[in-house]
C-alpha atoms as a PDB file:
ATOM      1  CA  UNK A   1     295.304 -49.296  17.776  1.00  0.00           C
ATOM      2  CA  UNK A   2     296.325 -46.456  15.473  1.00  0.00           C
ATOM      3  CA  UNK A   3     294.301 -44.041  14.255  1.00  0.00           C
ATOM      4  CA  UNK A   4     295.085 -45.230  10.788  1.00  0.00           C
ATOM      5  CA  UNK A   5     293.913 -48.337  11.333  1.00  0.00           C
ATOM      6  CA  UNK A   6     290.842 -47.630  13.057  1.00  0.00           C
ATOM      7  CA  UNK A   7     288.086 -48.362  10.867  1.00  0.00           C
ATOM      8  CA  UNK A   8     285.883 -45.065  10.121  1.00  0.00           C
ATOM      9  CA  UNK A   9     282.115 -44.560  10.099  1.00  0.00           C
ATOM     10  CA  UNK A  10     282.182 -45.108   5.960  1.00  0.00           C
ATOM     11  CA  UNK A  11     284.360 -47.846   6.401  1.00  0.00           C
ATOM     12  CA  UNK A  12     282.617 -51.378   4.827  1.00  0.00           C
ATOM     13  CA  UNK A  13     283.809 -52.916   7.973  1.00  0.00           C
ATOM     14  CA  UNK A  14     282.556 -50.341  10.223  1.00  0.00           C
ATOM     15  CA  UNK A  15     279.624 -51.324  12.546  1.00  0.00           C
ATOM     16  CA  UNK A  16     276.902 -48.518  13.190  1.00  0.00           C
ATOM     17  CA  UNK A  17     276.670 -47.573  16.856  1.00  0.00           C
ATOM     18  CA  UNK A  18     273.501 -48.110  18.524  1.00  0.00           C
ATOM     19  CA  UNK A  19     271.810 -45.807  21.255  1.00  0.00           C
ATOM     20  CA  UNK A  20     270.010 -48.143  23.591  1.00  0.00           C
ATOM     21  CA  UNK A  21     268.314 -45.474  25.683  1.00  0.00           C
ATOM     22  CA  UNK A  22     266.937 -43.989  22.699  1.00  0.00           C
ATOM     23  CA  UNK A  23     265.440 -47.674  21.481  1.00  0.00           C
ATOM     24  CA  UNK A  24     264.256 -47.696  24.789  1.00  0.00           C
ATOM     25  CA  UNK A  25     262.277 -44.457  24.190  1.00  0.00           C
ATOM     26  CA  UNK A  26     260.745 -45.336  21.115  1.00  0.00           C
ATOM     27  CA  UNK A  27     259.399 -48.748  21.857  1.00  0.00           C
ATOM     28  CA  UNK A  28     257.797 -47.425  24.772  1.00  0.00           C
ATOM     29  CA  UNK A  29     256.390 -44.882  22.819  1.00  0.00           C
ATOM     30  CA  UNK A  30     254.347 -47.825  20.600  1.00  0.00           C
ATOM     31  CA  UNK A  31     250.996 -48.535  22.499  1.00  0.00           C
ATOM     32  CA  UNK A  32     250.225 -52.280  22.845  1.00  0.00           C
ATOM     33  CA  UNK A  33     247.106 -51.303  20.634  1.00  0.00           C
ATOM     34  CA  UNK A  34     249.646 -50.466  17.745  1.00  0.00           C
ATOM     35  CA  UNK A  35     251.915 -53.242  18.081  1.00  0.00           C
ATOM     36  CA  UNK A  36     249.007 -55.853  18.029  1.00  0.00           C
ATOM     37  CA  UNK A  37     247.992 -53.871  15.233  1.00  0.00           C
ATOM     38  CA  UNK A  38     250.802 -54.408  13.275  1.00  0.00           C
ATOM     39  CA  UNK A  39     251.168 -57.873  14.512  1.00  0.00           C
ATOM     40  CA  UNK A  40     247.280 -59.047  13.254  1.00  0.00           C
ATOM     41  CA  UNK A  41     247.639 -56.962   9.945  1.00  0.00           C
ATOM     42  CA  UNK A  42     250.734 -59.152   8.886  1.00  0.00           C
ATOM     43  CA  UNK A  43     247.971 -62.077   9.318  1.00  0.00           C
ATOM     44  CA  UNK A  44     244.936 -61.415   7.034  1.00  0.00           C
ATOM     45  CA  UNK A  45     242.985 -64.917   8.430  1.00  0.00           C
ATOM     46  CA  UNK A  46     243.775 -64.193  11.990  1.00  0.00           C
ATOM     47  CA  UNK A  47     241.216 -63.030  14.177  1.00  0.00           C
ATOM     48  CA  UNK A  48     243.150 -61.772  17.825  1.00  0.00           C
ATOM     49  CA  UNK A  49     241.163 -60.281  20.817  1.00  0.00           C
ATOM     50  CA  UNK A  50     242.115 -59.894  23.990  1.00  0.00           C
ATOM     51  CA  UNK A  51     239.935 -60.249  27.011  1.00  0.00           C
ATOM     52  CA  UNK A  52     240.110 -60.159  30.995  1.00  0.00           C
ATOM     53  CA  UNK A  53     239.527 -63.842  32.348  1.00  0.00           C
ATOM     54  CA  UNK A  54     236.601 -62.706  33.398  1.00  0.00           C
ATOM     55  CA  UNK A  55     235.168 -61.748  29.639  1.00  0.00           C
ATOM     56  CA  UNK A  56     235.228 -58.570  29.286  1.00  0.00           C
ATOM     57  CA  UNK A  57     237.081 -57.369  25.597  1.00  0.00           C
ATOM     58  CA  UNK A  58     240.025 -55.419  25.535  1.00  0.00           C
ATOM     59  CA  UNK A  59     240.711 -55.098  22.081  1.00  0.00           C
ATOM     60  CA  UNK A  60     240.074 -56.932  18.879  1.00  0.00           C
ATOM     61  CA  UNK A  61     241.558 -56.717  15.265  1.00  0.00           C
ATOM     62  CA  UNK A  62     239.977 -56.094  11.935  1.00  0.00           C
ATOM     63  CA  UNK A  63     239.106 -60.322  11.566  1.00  0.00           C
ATOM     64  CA  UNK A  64     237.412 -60.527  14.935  1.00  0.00           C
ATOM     65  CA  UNK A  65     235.408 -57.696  14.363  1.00  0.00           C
ATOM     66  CA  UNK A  66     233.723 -58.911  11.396  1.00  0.00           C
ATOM     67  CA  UNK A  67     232.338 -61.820  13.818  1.00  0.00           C
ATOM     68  CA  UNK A  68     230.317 -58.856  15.850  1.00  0.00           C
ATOM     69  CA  UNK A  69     228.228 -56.859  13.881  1.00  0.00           C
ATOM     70  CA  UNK A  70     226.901 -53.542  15.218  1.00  0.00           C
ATOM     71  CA  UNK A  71     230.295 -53.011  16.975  1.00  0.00           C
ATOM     72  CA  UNK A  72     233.966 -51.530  15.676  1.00  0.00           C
ATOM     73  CA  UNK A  73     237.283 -51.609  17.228  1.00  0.00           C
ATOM     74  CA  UNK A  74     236.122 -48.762  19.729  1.00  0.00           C
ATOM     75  CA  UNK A  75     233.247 -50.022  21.110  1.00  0.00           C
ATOM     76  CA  UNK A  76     233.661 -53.304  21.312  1.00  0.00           C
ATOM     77  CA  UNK A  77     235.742 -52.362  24.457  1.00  0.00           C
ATOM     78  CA  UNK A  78     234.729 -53.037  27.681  1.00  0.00           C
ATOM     79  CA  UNK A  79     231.829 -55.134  26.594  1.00  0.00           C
ATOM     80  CA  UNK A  80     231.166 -58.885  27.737  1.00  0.00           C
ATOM     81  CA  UNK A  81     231.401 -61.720  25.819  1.00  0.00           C
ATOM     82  CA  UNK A  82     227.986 -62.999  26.717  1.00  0.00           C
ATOM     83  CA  UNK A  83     226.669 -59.323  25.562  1.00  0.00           C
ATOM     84  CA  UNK A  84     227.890 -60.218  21.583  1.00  0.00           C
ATOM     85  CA  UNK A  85     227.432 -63.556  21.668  1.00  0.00           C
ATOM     86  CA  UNK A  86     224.818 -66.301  23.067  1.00  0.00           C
ATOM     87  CA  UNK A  87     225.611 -66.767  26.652  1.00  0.00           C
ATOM     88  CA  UNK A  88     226.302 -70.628  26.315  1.00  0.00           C
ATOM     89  CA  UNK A  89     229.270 -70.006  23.829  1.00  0.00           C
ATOM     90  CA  UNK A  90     230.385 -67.336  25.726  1.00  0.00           C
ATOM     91  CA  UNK A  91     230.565 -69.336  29.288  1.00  0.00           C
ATOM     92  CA  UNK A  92     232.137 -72.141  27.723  1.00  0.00           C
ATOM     93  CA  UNK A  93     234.985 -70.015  26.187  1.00  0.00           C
ATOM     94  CA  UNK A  94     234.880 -67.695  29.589  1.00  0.00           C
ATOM     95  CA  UNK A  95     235.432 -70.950  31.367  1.00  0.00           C
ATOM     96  CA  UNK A  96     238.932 -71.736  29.405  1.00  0.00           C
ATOM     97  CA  UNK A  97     239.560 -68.573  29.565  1.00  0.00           C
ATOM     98  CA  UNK A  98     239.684 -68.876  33.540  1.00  0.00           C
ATOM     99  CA  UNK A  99     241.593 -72.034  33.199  1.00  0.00           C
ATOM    100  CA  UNK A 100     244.490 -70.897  31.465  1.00  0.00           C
ATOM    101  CA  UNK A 101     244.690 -67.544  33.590  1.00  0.00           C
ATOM    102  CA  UNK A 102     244.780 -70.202  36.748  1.00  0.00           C
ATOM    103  CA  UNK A 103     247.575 -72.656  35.044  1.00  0.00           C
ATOM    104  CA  UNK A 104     249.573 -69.398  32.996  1.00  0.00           C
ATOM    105  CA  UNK A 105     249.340 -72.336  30.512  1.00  0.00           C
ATOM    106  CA  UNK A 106     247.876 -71.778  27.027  1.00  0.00           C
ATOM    107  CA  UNK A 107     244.624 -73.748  26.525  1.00  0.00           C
ATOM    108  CA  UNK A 108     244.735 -75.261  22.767  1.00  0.00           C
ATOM    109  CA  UNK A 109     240.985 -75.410  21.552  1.00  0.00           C
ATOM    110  CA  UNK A 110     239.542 -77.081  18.120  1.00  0.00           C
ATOM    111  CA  UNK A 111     236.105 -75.275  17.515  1.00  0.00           C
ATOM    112  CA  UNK A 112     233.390 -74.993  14.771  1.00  0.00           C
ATOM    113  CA  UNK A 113     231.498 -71.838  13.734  1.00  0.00           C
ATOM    114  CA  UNK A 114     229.516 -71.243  11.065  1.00  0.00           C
ATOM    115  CA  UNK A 115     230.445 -74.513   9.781  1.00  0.00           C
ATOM    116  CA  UNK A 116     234.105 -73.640   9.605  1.00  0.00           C
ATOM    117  CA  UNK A 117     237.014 -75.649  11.521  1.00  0.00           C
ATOM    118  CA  UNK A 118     238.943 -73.491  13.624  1.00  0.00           C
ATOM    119  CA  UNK A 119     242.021 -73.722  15.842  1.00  0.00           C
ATOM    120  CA  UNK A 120     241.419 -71.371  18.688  1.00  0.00           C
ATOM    121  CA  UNK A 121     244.955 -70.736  21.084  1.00  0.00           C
ATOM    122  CA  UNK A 122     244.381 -69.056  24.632  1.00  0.00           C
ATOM    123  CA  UNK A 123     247.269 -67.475  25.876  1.00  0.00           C
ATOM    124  CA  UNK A 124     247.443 -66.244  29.022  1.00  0.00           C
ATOM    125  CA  UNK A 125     250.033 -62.816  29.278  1.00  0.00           C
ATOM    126  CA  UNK A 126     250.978 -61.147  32.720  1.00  0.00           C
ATOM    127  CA  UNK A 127     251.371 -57.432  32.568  1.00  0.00           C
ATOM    128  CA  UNK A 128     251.831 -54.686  34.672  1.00  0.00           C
ATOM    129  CA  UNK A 129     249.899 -51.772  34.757  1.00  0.00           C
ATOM    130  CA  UNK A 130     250.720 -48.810  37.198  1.00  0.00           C
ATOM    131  CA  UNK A 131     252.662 -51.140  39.516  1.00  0.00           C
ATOM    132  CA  UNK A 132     249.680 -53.853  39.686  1.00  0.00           C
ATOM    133  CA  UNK A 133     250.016 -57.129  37.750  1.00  0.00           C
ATOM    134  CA  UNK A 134     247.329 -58.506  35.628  1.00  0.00           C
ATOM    135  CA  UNK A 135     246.491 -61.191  33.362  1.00  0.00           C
ATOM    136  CA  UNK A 136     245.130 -60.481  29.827  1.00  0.00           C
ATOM    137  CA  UNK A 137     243.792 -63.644  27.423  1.00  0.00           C
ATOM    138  CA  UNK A 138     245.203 -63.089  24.114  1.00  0.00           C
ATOM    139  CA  UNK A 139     242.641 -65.025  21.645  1.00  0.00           C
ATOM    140  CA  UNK A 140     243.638 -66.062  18.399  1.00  0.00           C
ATOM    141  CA  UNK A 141     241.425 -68.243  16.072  1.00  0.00           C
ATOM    142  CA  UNK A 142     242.259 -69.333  12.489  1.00  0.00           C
ATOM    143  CA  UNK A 143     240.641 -71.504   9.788  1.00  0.00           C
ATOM    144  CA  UNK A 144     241.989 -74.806   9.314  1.00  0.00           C
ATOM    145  CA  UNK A 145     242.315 -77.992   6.576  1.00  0.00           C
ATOM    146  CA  UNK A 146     241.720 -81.330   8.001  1.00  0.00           C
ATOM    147  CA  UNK A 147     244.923 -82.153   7.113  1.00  0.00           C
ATOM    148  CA  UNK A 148     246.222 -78.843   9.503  1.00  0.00           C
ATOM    149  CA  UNK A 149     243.751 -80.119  12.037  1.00  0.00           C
ATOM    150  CA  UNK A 150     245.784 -83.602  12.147  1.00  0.00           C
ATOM    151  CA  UNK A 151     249.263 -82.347  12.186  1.00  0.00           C
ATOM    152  CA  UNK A 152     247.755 -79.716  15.126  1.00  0.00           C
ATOM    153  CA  UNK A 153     246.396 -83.096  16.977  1.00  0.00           C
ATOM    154  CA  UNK A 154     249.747 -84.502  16.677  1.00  0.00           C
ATOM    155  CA  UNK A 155     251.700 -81.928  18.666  1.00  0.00           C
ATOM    156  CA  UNK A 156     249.429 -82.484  21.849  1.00  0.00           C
ATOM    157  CA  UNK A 157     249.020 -85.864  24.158  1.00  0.00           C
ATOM    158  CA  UNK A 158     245.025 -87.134  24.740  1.00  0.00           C
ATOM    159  CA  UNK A 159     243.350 -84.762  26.501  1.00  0.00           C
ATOM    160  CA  UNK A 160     245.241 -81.523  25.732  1.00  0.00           C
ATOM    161  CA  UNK A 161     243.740 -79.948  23.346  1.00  0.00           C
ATOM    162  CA  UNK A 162     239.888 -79.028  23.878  1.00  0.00           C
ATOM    163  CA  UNK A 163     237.111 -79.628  21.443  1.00  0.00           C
ATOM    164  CA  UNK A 164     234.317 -77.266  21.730  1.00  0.00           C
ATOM    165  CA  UNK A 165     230.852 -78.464  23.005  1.00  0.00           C
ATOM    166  CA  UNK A 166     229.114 -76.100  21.628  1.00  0.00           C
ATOM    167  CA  UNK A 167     229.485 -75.605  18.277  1.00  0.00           C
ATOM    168  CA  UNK A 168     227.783 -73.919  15.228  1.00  0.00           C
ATOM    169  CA  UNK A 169     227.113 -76.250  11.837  1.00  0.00           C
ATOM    170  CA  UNK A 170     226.449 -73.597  10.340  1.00  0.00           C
ATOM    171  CA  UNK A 171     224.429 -74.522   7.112  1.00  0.00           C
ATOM    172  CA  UNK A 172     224.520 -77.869   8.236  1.00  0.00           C
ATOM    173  CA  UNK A 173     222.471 -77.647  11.095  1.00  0.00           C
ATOM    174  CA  UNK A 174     219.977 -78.855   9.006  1.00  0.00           C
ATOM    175  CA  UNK A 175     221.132 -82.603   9.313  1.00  0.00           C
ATOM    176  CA  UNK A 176     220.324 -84.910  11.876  1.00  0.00           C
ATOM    177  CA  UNK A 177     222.520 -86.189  14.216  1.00  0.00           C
ATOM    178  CA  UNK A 178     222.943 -89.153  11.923  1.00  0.00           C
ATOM    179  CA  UNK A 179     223.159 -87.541   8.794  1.00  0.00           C
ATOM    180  CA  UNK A 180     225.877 -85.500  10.603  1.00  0.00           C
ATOM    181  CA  UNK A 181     227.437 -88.773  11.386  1.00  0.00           C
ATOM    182  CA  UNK A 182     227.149 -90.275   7.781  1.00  0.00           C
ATOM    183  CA  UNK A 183     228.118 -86.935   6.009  1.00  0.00           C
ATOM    184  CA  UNK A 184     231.357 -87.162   8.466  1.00  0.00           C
ATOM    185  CA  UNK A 185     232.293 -90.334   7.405  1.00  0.00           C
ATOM    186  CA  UNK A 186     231.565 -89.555   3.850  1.00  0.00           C
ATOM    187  CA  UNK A 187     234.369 -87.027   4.270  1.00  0.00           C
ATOM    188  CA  UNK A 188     236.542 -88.975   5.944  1.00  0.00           C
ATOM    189  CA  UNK A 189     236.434 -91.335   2.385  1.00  0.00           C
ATOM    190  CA  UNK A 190     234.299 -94.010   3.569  1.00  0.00           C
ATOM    191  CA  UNK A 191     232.484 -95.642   1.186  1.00  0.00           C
ATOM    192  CA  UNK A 192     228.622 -96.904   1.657  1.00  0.00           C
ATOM    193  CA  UNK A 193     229.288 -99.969   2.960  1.00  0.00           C
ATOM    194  CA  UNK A 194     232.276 -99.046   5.478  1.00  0.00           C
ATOM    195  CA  UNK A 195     229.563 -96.414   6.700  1.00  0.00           C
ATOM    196  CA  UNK A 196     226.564 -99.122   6.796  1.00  0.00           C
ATOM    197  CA  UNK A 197     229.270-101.173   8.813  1.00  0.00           C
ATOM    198  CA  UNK A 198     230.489 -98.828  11.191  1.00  0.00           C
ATOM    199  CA  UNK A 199     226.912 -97.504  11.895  1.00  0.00           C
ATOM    200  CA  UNK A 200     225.466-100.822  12.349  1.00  0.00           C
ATOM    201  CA  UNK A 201     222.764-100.066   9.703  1.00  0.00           C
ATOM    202  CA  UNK A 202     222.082-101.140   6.605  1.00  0.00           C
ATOM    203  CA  UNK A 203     223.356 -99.917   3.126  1.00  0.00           C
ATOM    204  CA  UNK A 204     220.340 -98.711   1.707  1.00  0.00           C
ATOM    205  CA  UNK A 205     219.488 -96.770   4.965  1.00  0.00           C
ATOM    206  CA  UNK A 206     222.847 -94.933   4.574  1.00  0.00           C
ATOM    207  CA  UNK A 207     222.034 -94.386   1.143  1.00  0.00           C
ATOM    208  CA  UNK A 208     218.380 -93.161   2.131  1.00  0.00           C
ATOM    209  CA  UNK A 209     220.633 -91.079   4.446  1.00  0.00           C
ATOM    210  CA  UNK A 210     222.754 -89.746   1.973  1.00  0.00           C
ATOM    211  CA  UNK A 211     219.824 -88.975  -0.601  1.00  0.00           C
ATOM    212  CA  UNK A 212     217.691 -86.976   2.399  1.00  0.00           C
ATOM    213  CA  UNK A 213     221.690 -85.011   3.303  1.00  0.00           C
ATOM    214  CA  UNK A 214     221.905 -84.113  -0.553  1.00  0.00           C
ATOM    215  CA  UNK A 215     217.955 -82.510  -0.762  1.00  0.00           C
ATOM    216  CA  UNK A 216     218.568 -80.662   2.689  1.00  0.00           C
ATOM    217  CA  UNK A 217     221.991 -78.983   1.306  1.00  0.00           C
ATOM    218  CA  UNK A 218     220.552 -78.867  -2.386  1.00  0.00           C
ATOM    219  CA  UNK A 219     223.081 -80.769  -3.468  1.00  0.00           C
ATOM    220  CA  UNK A 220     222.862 -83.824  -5.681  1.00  0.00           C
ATOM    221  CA  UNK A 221     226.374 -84.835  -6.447  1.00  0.00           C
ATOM    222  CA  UNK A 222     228.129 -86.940  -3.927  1.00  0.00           C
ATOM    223  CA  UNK A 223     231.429 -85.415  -4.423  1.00  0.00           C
ATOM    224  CA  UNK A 224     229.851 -81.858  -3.743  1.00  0.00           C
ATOM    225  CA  UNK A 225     228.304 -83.205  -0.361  1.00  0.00           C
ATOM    226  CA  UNK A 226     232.179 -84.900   0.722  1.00  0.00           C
ATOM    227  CA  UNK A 227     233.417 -81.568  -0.282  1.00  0.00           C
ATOM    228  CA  UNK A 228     231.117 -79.770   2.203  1.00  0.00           C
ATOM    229  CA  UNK A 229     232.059 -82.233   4.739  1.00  0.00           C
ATOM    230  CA  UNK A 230     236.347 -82.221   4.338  1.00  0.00           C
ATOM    231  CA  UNK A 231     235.996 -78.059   4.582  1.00  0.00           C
ATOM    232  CA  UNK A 232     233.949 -78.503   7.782  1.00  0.00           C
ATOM    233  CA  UNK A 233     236.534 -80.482   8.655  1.00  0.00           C
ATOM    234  CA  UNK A 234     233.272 -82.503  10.186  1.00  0.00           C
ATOM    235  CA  UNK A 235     233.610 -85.406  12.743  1.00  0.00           C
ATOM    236  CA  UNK A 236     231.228 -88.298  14.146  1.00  0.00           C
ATOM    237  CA  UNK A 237     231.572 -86.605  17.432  1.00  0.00           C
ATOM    238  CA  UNK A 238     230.444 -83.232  16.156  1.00  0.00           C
ATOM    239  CA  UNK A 239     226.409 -84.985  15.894  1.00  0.00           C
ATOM    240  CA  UNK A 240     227.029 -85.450  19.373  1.00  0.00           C
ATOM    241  CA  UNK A 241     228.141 -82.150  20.752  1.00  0.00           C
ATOM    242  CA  UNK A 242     225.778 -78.992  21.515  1.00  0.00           C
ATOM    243  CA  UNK A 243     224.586 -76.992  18.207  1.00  0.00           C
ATOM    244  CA  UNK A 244     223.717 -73.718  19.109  1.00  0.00           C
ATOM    245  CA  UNK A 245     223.700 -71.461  16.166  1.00  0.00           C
ATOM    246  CA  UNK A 246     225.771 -68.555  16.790  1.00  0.00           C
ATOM    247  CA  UNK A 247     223.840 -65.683  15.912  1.00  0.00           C
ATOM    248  CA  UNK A 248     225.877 -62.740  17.242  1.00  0.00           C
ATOM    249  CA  UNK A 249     223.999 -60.289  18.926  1.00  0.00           C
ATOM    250  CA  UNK A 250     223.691 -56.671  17.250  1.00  0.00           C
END
C-alpha cells in the first residue's frame, strides 16, 4: 500500500494499537482483593465472601460484613465460620461448601435469615498460588421476591437446588409450626377455607390461628400479616425445617 493511502494515527478509520505485554502488566498488578472489590461495589445487595472448603474466610465485601458484627474486612480473615456464627449454620453451609469443592460444580442454595429469602450460589474457583493449586468457595447471597424465587426454581431439575435446614424466621419465630404453616398459605393467597381444607382442620381453628399469628406479630390487619408472609417469601415446609436464630457471634 502507499504511503498516501495508509491511514494515519488521526485518521477516523485508524485503529489504536494495543500493547499486550503492557495489559499483561497491569492486570497483574490488580490484587484479587481489588478486583472483587470492584466487582461487589457495582452490586449494593450482594453480599460475596470467599472461604476455604474447609471454612475458614478469605475475604468478604462491605454486605457480608454487616452480617458479623465485631469484625471488618481485616479481621474477619482467617477466622472460621463456626467462630461468627452458631456452629449448626455454619456445618451445614461448611458441608456444601465441601460438596461443591468435590464436584467443581456450583451448589445453588435457597436460605432464610432473619426472616429474609435469600438465594445463596457456591462456586467453587481453582487457583494457583506459588505453583500449588487450590480451591477457594466464592459465596454470594442476595435477597429475593417470591416471584424471583420461582423463576430461580425453574432453571434447576428436582433436587438441584438446596433448601436450607436450618433457617432463621427471624421475627417470626414466634409462630408455631402451624401458624407458620397457615401464615404460608395466607401468602401464597389462600383463602380460609382452602387453608381449613388443605390442613385438614376446621375454619374457625384457622381463623383462631390467624387471630393468635396477628397478636404475636402485633398486627391486626390481614393484609399486613400476607404482606409479612410474601416478603419472607415463607413456605409450608419452612414450619418443618430447623429454626435456629442466627445470632452472630461478636
Amino acid at each position: 500500500m502507499d504511503d498516501e493511502k495508509k491511514p494515519h494515527a488521526d485518521h477516523p478509520n485508524a485503529q489504536p494499537t494495543t500493547n499486550i505485554e503492557h495489559l499483561r502488566d497491569v492486570m497483574e498488578s490488580l490484587s484479587a482483593q481489588r478486583l472483587m472489590d470492584i466487582f461487589a461495589n457495582g452490586y449494593c445487595a450482594l453480599s460475596l465472601i470467599v472461604l476455604t472448603p474447609e471454612g475458614i474466610v478469605v475475604y468478604a465485601n462491605a454486605v457480608a460484613i454487616n452480617g458479623f458484627p465485631g469484625v471488618n474486612q481485616e479481621t474477619i480473615k482467617g477466622k472460621h465460620l463456626a467462630d461468627l456464627m452458631p456452629s449448626a449454620w455454619a456445618q451445614e453451609r461448611i458441608g456444601y461448601m465441601q460438596q461443591a469443592a468435590q464436584t467443581g460444580k456450583t451448589v445453588p442454595m435457597v436460605d432464610l435469615l432473619s426472616g429474609t429469602r435469600l438465594y445463596t450460589t457456591l462456586r467453587p474457583i481453582e487457583i494457583e498460588h506459588h505453583g500449588h493449586k487450590e480451591t477457594l468457595i466464592f459465596i454470594t447471597v442476595e435477597p429475593v421476591s417470591p416471584i424471583q424465587l420461582q423463576w430461580i426454581r425453574s432453571q434447576f431439575q428436582d433436587g438441584e437446588i438446596i433448601m436450607a435446614e436450618h433457617i432463621d424466621l427471624g421475627r417470626l419465630s414466634v409462630l408455631t409450626a402451624r401458624e407458620i404453616e397457615v401464615l404460608a398459605l395466607m401468602g401464597q393467597g389462600l383463602r380460609q377455607k382452602e387453608i381449613a381444607t388443605k390442613l385438614c382442620r376446621s375454619i374457625s381453628t384457622i381463623d383462631r390461628h390467624r387471630e393468635r399469628i396477628g397478636e404475636k406479630l402485633g398486627i391486626k390487619d390481614r393484609a399486613d400479616l400476607i404482606t409479612i408472609a410474601r416478603e419472607a417469601g415463607l413456605e409450608v415446609e419452612d414450619a418443618h425445617r430447623t429454626h435456629l436464630p442466627v445470632k452472630p457471634k461478636s
